[in-house]
Protein backbone atom coordinates (compact mmCIF):
# COMPACT_ATOMS: atom_id res chain seq x y z
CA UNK A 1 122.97 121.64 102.17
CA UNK A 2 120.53 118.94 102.73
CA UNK A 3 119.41 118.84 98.76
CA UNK A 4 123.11 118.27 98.06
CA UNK A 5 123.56 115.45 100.79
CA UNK A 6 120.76 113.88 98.82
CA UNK A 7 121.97 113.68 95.54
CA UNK A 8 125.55 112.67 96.26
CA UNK A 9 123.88 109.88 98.43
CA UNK A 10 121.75 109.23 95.56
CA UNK A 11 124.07 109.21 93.06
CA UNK A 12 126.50 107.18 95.45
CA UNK A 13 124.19 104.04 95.08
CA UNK A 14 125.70 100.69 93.86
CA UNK A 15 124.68 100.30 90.31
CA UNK A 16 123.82 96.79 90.88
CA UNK A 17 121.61 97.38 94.10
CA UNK A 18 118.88 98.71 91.45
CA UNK A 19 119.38 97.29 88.17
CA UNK A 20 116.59 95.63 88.12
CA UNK A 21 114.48 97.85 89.42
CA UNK A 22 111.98 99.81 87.44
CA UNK A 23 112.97 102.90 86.01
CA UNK A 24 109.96 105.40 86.48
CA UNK A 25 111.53 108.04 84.30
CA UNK A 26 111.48 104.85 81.90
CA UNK A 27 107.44 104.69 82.40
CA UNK A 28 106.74 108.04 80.20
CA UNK A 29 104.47 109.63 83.30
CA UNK A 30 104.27 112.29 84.94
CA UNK A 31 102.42 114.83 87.25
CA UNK A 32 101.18 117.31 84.15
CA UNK A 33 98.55 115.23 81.90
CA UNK A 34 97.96 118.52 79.55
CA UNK A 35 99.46 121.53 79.12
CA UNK A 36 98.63 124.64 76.70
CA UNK A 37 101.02 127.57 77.44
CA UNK A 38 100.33 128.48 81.69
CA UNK A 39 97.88 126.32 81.62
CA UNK A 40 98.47 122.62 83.70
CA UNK A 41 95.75 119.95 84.13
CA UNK A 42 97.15 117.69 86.21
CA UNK A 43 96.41 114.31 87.21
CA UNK A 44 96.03 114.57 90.59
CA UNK A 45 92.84 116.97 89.71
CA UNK A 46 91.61 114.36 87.02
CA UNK A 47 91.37 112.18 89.67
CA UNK A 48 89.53 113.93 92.32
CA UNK A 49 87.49 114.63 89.22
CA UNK A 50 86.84 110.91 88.29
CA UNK A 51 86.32 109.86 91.69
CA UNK A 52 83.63 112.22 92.53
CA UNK A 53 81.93 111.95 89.38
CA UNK A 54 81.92 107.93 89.51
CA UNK A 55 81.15 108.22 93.22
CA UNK A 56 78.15 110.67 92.16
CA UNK A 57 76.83 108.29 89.15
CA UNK A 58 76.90 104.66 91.51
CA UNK A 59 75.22 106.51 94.42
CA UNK A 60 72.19 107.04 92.30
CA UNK A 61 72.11 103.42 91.48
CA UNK A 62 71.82 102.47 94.90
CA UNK A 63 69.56 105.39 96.09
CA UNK A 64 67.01 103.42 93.24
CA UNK A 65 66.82 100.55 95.16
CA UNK A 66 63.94 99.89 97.05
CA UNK A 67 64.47 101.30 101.11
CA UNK A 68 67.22 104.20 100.30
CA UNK A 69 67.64 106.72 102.96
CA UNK A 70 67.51 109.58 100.58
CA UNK A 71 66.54 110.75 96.43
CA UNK A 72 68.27 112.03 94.00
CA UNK A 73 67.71 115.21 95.13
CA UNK A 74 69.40 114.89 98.17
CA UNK A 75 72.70 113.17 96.28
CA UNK A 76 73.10 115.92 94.21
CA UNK A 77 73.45 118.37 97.39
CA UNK A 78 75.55 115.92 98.93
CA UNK A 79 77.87 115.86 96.35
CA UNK A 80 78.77 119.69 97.40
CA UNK A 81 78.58 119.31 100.65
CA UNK A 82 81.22 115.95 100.23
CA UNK A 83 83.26 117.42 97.86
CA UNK A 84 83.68 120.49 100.20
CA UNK A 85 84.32 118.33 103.23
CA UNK A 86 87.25 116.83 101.02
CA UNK A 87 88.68 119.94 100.50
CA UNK A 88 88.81 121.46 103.58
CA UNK A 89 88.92 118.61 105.94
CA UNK A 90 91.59 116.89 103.94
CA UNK A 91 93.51 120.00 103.85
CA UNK A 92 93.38 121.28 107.33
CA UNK A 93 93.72 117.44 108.65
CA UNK A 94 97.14 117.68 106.77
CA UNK A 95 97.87 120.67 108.87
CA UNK A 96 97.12 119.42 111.98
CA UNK A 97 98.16 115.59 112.00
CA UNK A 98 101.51 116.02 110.07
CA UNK A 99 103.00 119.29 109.73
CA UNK A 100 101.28 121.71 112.39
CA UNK A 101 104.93 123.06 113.37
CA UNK A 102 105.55 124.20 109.50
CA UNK A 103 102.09 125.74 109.50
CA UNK A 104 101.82 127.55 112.56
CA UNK A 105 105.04 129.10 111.36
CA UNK A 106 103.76 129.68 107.98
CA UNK A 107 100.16 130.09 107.43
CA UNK A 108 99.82 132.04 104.51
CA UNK A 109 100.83 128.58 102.67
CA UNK A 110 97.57 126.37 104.38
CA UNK A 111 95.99 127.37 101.51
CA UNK A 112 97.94 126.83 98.91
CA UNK A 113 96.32 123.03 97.68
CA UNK A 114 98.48 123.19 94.09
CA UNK A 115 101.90 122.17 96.08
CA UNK A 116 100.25 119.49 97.70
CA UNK A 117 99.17 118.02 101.16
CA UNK A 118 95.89 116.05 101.85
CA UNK A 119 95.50 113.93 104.80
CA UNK A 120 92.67 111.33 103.77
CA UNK A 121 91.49 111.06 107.88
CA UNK A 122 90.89 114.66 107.27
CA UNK A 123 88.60 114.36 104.57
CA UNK A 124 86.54 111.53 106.23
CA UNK A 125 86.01 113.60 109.15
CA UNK A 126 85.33 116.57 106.64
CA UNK A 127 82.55 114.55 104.30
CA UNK A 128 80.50 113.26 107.43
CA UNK A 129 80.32 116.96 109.28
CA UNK A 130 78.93 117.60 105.31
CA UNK A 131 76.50 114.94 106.03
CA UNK A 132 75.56 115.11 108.90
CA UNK A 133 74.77 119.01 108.03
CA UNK A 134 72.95 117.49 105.02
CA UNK A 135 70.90 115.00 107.15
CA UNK A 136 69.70 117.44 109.74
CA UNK A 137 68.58 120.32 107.06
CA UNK A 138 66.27 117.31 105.20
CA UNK A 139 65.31 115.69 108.06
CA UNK A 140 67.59 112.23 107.07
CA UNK A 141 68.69 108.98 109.10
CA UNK A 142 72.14 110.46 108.96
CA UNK A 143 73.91 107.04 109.39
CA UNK A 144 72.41 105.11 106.81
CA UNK A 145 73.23 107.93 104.86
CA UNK A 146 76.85 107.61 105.68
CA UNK A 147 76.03 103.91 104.66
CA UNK A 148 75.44 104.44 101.36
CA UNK A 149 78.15 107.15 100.75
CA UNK A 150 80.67 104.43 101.89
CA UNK A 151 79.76 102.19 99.21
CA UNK A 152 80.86 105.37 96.73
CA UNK A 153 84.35 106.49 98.51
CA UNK A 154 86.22 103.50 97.42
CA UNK A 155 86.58 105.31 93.66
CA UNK A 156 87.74 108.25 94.64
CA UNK A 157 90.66 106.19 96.98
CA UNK A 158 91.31 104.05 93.76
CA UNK A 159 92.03 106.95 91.85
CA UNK A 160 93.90 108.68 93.96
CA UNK A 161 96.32 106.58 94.95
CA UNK A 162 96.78 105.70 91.24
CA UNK A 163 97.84 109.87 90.78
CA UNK A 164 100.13 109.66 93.85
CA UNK A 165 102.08 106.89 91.75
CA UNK A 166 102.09 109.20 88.56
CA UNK A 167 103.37 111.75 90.20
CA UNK A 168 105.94 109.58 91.74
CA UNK A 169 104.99 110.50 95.44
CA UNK A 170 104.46 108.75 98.74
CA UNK A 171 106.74 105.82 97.32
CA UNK A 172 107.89 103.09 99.68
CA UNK A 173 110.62 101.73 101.80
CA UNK A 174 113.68 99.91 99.75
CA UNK A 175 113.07 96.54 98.60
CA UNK A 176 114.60 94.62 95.52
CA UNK A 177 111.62 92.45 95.00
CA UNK A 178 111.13 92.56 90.74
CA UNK A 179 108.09 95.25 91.31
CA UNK A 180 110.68 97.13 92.57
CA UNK A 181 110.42 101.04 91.06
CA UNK A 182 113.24 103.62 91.14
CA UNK A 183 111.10 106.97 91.49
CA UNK A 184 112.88 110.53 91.17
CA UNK A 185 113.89 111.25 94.40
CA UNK A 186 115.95 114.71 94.04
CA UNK A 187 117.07 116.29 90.88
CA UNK A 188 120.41 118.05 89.84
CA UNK A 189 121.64 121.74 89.12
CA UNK A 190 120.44 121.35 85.61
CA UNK A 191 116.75 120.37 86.90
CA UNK A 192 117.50 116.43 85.92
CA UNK A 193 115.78 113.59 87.58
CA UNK A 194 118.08 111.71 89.72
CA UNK A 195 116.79 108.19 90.58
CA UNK A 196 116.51 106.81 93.99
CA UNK A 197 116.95 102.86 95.10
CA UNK A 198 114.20 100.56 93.74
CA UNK A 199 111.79 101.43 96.57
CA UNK A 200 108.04 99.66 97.06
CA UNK A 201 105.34 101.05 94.82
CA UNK A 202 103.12 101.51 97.62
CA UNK A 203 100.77 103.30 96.00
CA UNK A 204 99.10 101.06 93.93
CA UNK A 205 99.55 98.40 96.76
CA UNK A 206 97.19 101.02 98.66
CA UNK A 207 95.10 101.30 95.25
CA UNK A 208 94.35 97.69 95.01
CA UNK A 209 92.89 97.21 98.74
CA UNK A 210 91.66 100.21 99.52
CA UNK A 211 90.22 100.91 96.01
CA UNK A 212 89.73 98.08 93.95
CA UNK A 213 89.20 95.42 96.78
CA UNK A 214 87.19 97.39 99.26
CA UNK A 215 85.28 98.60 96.74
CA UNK A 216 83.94 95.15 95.53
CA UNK A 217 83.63 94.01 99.55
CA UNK A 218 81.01 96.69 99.71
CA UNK A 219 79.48 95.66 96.41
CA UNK A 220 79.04 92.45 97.52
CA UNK A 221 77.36 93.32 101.32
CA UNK A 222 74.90 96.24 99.87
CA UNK A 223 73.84 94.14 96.38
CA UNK A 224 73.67 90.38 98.32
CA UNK A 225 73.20 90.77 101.65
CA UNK A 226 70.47 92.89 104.10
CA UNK A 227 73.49 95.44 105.45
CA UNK A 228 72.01 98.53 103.96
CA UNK A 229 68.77 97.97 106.01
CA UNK A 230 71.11 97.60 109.36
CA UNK A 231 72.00 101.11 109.96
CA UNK A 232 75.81 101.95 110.16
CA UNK A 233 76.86 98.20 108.87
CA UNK A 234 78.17 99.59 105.53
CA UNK A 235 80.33 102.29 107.36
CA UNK A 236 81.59 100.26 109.61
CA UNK A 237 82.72 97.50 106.96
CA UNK A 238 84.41 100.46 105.07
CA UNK A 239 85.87 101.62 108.25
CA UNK A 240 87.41 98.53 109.00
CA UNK A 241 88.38 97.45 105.61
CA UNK A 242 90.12 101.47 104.90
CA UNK A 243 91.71 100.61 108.59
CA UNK A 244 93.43 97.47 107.80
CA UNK A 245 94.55 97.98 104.59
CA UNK A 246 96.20 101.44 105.36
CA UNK A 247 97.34 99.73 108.60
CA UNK A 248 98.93 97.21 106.43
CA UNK A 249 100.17 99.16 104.02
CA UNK A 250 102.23 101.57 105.96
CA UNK A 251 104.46 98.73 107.07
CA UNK A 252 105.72 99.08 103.73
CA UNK A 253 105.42 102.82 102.39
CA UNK A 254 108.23 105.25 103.50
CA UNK A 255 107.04 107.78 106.31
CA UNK A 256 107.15 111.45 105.23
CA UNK A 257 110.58 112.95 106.31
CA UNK A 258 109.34 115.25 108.51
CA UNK A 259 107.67 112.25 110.35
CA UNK A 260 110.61 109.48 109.84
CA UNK A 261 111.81 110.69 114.19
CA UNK A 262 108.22 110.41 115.42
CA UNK A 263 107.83 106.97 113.61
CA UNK A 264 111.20 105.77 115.07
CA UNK A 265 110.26 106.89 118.25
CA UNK A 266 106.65 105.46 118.32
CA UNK A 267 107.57 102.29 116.72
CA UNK A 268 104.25 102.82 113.95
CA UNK A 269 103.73 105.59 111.33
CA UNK A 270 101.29 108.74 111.88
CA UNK A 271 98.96 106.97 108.99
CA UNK A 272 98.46 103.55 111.31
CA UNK A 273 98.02 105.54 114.44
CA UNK A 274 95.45 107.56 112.63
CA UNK A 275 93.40 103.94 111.35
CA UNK A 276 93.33 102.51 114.95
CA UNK A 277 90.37 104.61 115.75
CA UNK A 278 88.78 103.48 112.53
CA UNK A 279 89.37 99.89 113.32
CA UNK A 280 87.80 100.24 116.57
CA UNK A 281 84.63 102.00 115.49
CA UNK A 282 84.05 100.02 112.28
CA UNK A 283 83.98 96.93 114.60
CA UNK A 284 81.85 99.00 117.07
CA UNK A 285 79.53 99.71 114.08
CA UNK A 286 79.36 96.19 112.44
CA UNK A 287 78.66 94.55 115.89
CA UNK A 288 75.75 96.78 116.93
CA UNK A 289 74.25 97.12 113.23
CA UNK A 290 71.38 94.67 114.26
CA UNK A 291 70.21 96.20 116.97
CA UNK A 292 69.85 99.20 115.03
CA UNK A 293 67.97 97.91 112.45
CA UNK A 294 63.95 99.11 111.80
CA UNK A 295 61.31 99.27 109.49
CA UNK A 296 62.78 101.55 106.78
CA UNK A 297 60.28 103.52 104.86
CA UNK A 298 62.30 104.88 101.52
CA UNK A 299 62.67 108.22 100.91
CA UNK A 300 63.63 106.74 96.94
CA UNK A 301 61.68 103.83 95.73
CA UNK A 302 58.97 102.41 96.01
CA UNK A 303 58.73 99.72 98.47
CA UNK A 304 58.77 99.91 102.28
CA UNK A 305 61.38 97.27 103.53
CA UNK A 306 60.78 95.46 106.95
């Protein structure tokens, strides 16, 4: 009943309300980027895949400088352990910050990744139990480690949010500005893609700052500035940067319906109530980073830094 209100309403729309809107059926993407009989490699994979292995490659570069809280050794295990935390915190952080009601009612579908759901707060809180874990078993100063790993999440967000747009998910609120992009929003009896209203492509919105942007903010404080030998400065500029920019962002993305009441009745979305905390402890972080700061011997390198 509610699939059908959809597509009348859909197909109800004034023609000329989206005209000049982007088609994204017209944009020859989709969620499948290969498939060979059953098999599916999808995007969304490729980029989990790109962003770990780019995140993997620039965190040796930085453990080579001289000072780094950890060797190549230690990356390499830390890649597991992160790529775990991912996983399972993003997953279960899904389950508890936006649909605990569907879950409790049907667990047997937590762990079914393939149809979708990752909450990115999750993950965060996932990848520093990992490395914290990692920190105590090698006997690690576990929050310039965290330091250093911020500096490498920024690919994986970049790449993500780029899939969420190919798959034409987690669009935006209406708009008719000329970036305007009609995503498939339902589809008909005959499995047809019905377009929506030209809607924000939030997405990449959230791809440029909390990708591209944030990425090069961090490049700029570890390569030209001292913040990597001020324990927690580097986390707290990516927790502040992340904060803002999803913070910002939300304004303009369209909440998931199962959230759209709590929203309404809030006045923000689940996503900016999630970033306050983040806001608050990456300014925490940034303001105390000098007092933290002291002689760093390197566990890489092969310098001690004052």
């Amino acid at each position: 009943m509610g699939e059908a209100l959809l597509i009348s309403l859909l197909t109800s729309l004034p023609v000329e309300a989206a005209s000049d809107a982007i088609r994204y059926s017209d944009l020859g993407i989709g969620p499948v980027a290969l498939k060979l009989g059953w098999f599916e490699l999808r995007w969304y994979s490729l980029a989990y895949i790109a962003g770990i292995a780019l995140g993997w490659y620039y965190c040796l570069k930085l453990v080579a400088q001289p000072g780094a809280p950890m060797g190549r050794r230690h990356v390499d295990d830390m890649v597991f352990y992160a790529t775990l935390g991912v996983i399972l915190g993003g997953r279960l952080g899904y389950v508890l910050f936006y649909r605990p009601d569907y879950y409790l009612a049907n667990p047997i579908e937590i762990p079914q990744l393939w149809d979708g759901g990752m909450s990115f707060h999750g993950g965060v809180i996932g990848v520093s139990l990992g490395i914290i874990y990692l920190a105590r078993r090698n006997n690690l100063h576990w929050l310039r480690v965290h330091d250093y790993v911020a500096c490498c999440v920024p690919f994986g967000l970049l790449f993500g949010r780029l899939a969420n747009f190919v798959n034409g998910e987690l669009w935006g609120g209406p708009t008719d500005l000329p970036w305007a992009v009609r995503f498939c929003e339902a589809r008909d009896a005959l499995n047809n893609c019905i377009l929506g209203t030209g809607r924000h492509p939030s997405q990449l919105y959230e791809a440029l700052l909390e990708g591209l942007v944030l990425l090069l903010v961090l490049m700029w404080f570890f390569w030209r500035t001292e913040a990597r030998y001020q324990p927690g400065k580097l986390t707290g500029i990516f927790l502040l940067g992340y904060g803002l920019s999803r913070f910002f962002v939300e304004f303009y993305r369209e909440p998931d319906a199962q959230l759209v009441e709590f929203a309404e009745r809030t006045g923000l979305h689940m996503g900016q109530w999630l970033t306050v905390p983040m806001i608050l402890g990456g300014l925490y972080l940034i303001a105390t980073a000098k007092k933290r700061r002291v002689r760093v011997e390197p566990i890489s390198g092969t310098e001690s830094v004052a």
